[in-house]
C-alpha atoms as a PDB file:
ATOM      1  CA  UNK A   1       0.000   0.000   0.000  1.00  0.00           C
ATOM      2  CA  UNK A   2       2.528   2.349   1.196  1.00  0.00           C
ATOM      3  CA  UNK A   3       4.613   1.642  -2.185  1.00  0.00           C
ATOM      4  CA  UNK A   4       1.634   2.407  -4.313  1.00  0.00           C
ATOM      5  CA  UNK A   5       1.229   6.065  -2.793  1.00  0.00           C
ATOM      6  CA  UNK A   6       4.637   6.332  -3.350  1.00  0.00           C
ATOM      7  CA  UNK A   7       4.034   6.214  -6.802  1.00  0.00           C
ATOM      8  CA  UNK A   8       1.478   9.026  -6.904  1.00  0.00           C
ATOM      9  CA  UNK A   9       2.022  12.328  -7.838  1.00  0.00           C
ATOM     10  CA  UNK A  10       1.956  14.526  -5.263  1.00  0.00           C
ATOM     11  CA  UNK A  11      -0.868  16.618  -6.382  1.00  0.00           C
ATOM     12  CA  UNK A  12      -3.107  12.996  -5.995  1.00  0.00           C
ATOM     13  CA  UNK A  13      -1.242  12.478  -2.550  1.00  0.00           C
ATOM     14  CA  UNK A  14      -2.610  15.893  -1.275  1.00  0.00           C
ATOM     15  CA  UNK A  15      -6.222  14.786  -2.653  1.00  0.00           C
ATOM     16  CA  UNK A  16      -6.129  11.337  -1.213  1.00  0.00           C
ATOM     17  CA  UNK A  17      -5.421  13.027   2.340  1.00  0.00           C
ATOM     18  CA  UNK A  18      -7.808  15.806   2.273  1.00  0.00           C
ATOM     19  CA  UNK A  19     -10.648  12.616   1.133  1.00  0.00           C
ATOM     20  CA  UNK A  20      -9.689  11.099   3.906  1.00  0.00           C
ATOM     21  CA  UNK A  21     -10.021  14.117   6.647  1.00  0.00           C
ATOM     22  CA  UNK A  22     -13.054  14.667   5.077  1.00  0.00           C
ATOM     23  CA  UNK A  23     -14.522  11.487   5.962  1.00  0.00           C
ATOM     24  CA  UNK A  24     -13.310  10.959   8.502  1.00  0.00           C
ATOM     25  CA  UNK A  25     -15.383  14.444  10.093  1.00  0.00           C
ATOM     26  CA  UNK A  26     -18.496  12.550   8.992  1.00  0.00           C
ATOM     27  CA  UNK A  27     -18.613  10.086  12.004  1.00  0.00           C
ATOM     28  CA  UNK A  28     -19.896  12.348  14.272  1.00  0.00           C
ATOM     29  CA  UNK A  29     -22.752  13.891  11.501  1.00  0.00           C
ATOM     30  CA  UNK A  30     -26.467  12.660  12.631  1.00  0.00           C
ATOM     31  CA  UNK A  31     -25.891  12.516  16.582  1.00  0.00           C
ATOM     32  CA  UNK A  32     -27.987  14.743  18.603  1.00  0.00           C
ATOM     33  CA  UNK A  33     -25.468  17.487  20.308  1.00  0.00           C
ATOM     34  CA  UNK A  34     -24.657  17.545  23.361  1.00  0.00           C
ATOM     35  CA  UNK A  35     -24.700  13.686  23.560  1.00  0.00           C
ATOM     36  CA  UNK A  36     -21.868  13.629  25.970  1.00  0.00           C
ATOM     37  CA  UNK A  37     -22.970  16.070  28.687  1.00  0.00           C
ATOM     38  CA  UNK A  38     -22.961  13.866  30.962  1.00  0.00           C
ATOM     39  CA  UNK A  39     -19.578  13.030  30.873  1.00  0.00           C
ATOM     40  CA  UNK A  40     -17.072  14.056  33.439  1.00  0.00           C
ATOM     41  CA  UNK A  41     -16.884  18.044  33.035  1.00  0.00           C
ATOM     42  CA  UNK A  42     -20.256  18.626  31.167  1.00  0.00           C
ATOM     43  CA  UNK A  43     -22.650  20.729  32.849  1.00  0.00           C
ATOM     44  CA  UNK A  44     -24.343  20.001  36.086  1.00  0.00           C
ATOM     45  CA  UNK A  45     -28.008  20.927  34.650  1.00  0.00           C
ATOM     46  CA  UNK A  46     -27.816  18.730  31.887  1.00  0.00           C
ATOM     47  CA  UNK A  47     -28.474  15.661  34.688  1.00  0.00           C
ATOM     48  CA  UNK A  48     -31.580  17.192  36.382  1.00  0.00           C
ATOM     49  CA  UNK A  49     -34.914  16.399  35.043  1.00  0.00           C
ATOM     50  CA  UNK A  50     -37.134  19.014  33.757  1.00  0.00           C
ATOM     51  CA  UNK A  51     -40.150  19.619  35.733  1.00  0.00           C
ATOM     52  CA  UNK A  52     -43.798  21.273  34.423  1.00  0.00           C
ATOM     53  CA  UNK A  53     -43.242  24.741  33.857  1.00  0.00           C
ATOM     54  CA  UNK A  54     -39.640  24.964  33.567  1.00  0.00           C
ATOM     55  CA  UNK A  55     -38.486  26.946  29.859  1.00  0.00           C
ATOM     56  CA  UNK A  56     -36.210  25.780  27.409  1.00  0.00           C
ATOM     57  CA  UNK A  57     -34.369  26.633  24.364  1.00  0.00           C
ATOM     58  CA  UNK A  58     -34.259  23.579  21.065  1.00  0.00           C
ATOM     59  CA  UNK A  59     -31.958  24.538  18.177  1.00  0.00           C
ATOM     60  CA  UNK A  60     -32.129  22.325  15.431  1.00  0.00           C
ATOM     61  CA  UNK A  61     -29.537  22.660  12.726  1.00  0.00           C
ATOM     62  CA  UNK A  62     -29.263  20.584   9.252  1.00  0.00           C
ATOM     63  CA  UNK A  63     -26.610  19.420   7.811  1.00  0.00           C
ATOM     64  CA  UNK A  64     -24.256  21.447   5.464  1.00  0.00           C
ATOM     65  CA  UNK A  65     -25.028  21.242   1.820  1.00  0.00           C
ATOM     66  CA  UNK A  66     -22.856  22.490  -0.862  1.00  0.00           C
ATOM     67  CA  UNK A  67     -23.807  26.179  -2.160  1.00  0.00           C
ATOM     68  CA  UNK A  68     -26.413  26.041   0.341  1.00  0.00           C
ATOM     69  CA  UNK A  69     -26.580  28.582   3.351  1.00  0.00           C
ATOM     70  CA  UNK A  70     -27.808  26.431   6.518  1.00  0.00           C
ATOM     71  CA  UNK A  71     -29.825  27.807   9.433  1.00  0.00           C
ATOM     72  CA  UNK A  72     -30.695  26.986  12.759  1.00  0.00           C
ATOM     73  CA  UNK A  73     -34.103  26.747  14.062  1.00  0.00           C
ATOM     74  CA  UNK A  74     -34.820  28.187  17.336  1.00  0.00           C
ATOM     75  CA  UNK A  75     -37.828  27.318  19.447  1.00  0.00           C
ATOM     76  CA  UNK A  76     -38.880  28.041  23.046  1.00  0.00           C
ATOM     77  CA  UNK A  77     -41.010  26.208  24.989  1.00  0.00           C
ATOM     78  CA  UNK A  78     -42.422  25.743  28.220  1.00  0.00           C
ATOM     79  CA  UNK A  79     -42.920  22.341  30.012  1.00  0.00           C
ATOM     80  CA  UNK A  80     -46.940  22.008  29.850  1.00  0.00           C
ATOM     81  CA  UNK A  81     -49.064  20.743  32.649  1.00  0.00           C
ATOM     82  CA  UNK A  82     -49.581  17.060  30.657  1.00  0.00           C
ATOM     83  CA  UNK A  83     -45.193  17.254  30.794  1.00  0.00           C
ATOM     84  CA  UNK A  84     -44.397  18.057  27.289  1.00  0.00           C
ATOM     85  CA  UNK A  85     -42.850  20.860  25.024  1.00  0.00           C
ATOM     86  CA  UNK A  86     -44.088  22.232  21.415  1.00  0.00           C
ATOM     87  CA  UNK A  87     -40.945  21.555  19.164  1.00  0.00           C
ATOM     88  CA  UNK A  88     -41.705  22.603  15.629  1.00  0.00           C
ATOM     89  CA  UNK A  89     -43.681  20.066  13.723  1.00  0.00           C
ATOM     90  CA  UNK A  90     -43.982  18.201  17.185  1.00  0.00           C
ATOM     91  CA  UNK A  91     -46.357  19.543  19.725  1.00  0.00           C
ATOM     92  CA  UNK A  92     -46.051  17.227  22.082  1.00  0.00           C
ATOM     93  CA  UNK A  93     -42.607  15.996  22.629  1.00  0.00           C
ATOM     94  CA  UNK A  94     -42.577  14.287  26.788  1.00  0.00           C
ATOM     95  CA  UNK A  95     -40.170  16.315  28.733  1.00  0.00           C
ATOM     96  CA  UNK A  96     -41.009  16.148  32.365  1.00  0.00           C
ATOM     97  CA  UNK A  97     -38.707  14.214  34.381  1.00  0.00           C
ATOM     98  CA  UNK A  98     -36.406  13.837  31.567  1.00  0.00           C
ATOM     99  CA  UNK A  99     -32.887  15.382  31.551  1.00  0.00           C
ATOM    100  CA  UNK A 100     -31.795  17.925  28.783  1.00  0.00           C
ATOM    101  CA  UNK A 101     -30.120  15.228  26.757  1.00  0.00           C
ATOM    102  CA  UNK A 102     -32.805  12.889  27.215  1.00  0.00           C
ATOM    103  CA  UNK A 103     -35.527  15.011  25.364  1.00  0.00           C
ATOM    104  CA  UNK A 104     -32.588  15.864  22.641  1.00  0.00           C
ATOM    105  CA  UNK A 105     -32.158  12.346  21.608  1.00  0.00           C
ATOM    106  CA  UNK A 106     -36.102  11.945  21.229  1.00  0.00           C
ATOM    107  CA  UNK A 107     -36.554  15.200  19.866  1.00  0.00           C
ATOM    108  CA  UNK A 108     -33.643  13.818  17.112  1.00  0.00           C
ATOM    109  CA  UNK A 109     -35.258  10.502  16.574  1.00  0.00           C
ATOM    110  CA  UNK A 110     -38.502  12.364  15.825  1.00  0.00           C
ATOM    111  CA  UNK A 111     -36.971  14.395  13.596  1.00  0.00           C
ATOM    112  CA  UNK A 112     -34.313  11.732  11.639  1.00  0.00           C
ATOM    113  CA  UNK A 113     -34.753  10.255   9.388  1.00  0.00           C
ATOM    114  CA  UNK A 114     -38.370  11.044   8.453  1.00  0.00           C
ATOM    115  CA  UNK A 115     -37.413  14.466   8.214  1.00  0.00           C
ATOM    116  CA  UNK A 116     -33.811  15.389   7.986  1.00  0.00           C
ATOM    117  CA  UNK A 117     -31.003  12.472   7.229  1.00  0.00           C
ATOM    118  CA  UNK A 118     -29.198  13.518   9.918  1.00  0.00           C
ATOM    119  CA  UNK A 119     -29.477  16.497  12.295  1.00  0.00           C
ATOM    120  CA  UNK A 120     -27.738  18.261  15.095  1.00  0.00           C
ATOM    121  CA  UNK A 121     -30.181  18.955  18.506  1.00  0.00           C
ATOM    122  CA  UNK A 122     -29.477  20.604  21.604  1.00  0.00           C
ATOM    123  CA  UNK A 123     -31.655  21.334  24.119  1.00  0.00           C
ATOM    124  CA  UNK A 124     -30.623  23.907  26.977  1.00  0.00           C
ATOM    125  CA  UNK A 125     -32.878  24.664  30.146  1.00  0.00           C
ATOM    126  CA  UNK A 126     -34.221  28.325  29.423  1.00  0.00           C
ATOM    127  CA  UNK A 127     -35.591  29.315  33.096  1.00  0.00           C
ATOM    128  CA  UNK A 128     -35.053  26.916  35.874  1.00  0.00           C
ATOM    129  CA  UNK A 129     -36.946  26.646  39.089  1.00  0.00           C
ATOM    130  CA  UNK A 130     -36.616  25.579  42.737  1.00  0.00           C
ATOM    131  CA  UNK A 131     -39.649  24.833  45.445  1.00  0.00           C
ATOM    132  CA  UNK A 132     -40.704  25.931  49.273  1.00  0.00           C
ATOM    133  CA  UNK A 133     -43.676  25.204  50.736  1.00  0.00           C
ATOM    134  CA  UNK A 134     -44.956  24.450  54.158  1.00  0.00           C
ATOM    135  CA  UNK A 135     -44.881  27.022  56.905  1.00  0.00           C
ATOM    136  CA  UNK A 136     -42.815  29.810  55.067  1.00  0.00           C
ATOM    137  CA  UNK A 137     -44.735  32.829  54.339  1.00  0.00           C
ATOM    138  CA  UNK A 138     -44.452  33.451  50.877  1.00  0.00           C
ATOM    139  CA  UNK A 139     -44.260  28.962  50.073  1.00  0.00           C
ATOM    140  CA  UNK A 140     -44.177  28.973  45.710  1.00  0.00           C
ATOM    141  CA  UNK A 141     -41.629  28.101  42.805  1.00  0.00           C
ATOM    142  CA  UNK A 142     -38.677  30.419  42.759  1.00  0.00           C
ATOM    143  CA  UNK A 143     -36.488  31.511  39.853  1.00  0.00           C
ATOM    144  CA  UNK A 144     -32.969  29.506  40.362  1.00  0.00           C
ATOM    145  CA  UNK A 145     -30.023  32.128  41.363  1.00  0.00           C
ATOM    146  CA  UNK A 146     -26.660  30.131  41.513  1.00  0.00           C
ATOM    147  CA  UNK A 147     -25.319  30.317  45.200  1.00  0.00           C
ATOM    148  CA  UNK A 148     -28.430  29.109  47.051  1.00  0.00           C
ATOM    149  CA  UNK A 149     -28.222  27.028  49.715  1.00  0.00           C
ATOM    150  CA  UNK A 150     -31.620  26.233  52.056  1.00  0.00           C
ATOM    151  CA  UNK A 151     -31.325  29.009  54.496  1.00  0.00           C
ATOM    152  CA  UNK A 152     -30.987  31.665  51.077  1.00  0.00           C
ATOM    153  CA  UNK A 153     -34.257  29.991  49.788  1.00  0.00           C
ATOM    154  CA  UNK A 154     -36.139  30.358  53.011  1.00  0.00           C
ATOM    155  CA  UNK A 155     -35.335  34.165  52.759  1.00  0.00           C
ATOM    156  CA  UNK A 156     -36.143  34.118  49.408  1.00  0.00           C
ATOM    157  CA  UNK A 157     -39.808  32.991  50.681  1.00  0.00           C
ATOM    158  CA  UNK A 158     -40.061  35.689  52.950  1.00  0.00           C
ATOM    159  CA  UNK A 159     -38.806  33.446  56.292  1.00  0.00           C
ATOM    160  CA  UNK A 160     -40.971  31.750  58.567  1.00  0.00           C
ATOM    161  CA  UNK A 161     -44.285  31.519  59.979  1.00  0.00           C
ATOM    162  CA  UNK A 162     -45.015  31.376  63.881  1.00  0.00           C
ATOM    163  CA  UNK A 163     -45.727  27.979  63.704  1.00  0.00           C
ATOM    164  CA  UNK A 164     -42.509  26.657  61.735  1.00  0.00           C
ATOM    165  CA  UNK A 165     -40.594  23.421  62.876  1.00  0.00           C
ATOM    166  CA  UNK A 166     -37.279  24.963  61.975  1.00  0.00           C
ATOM    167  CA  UNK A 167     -35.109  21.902  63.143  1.00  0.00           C
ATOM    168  CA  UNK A 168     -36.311  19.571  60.649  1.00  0.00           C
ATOM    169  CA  UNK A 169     -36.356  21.100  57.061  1.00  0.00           C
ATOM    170  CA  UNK A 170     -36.912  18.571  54.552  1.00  0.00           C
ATOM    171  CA  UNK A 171     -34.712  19.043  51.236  1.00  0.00           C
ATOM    172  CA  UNK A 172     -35.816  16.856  48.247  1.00  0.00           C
ATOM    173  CA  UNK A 173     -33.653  16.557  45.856  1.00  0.00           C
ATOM    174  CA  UNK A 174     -34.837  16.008  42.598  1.00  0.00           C
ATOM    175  CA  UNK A 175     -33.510  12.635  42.143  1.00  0.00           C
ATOM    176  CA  UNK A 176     -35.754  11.905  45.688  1.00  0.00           C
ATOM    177  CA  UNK A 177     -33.123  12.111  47.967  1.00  0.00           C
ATOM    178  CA  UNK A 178     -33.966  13.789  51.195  1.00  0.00           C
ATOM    179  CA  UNK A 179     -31.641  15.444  53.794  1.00  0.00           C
ATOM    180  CA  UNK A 180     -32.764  16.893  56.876  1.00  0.00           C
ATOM    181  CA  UNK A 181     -31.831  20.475  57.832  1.00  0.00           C
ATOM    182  CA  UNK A 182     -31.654  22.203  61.147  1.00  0.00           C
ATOM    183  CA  UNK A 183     -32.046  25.731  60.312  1.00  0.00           C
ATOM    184  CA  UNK A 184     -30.867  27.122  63.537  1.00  0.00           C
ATOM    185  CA  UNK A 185     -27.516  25.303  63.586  1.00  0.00           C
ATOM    186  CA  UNK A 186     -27.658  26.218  59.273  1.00  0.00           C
ATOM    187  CA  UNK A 187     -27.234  29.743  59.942  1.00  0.00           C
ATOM    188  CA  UNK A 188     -24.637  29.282  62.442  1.00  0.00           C
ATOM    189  CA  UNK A 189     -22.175  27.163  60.711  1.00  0.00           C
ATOM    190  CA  UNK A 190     -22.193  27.620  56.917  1.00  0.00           C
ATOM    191  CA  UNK A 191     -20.639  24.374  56.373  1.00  0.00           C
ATOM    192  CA  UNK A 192     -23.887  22.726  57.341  1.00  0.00           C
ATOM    193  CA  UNK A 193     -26.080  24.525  55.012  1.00  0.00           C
ATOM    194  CA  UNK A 194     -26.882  22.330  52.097  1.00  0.00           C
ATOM    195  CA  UNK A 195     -26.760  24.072  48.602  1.00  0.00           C
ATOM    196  CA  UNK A 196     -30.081  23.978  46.468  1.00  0.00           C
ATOM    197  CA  UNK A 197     -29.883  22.909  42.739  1.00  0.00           C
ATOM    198  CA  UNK A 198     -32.824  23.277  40.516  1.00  0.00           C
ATOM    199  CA  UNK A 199     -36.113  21.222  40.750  1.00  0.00           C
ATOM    200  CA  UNK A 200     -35.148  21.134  44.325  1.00  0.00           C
ATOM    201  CA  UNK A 201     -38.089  21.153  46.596  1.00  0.00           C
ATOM    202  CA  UNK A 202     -38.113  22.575  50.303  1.00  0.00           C
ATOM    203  CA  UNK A 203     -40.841  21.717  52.876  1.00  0.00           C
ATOM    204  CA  UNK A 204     -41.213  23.313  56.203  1.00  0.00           C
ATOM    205  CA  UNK A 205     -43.099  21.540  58.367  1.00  0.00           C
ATOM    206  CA  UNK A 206     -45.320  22.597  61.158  1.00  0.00           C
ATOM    207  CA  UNK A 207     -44.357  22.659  64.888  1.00  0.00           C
ATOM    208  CA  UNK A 208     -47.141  20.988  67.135  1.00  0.00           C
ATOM    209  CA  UNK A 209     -47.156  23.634  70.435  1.00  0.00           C
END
């Protein structure tokens, strides 16, 4: 083999190669983007599930053609009471409890090959939400702010009621886990303060006098 490109010109040597780089780009043509978020380094958000009314952003973008100018398609969407999002042709694509990537690889096989050969998707979380309830005085779904922690989110309800058990704070996480928080020691020692991620829900429950 190696004798027979030898015995090319050169001008066929610099074709062969630049054949071969361009083929070699087309493995990764036709898989939905952002396919390995979940990897080591890829972002945190990607791995929590969308919950009803969270927003989110869906670019889809063809393949390159030849002489032909390709553009992305941009939709937003909101996560609908029956748990899905309006994606183009698609108004009802599930996305509650899925992650970002999840509802990217069904928005792709939706979309290829009945409608594009191949396509890249990504799907990015638009407006994300965390929840406190119980006895708080203002309990609701909160815009996410990066920094919170459960003492932050309390404030961010407006504090207490009269009646709150402060010493046993229930964090759900959205994967189900649950930690207990004692707000009192919380606010003393930082350390002990759990951070809240989105779809995280706080309860509050009630002290029995």
């Amino acid at each position: 083999m190696m004798s027979m490109i030898k015995a090319l010109p050169r001008f066929a040597i610099t074709a062969l190669f630049a054949a071969s780089m361009i083929f070699a780009g087309c493995d990764t043509i036709g898989q939905p983007a952002g396919a390995k978020a979940g990897e080591k380094g890829g972002p945190s958000a990607d791995r929590i599930p969308l919950r009803i009314g969270d927003g989110v952003k869906v670019t889809l973008v063809p393949p390159t053609r030849p002489g032909v100018l390709t553009q992305a398609e941009e939709y937003k969407s909101t996560v609908t009471e029956s748990g899905t999002i309006a994606v183009g042709v698609f108004p009802s694509i599930p996305a509650a409890g899925k992650t970002c990537n999840e509802v990217q690889q069904i928005i792709y096989t939706n979309y290829v090959p009945a409608y594009y050969k191949s396509l890249s998707v990504t799907v990015v979380s638009d407006t994300r939400f965390f929840y406190v309830d119980g006895e708080v005085i203002k309990g609701d779904r909160h815009e996410y702010i990066d920094g919170l922690t459960v003492t932050r989110a309390i404030s961010a309800s407006q504090g207490f009621t009269e009646y709150a058990n402060r010493k046993k704070i229930k964090l759900i996480r959205s994967n189900g886990k649950i930690e207990t928080v004692n707000w009192n020691v919380a606010i003393e020692h930082p350390e002990k303060d759990p951070a809240v991620y989105p779809g995280d829900h706080i309860q509050v429950p009630r002290r029995w006098l």
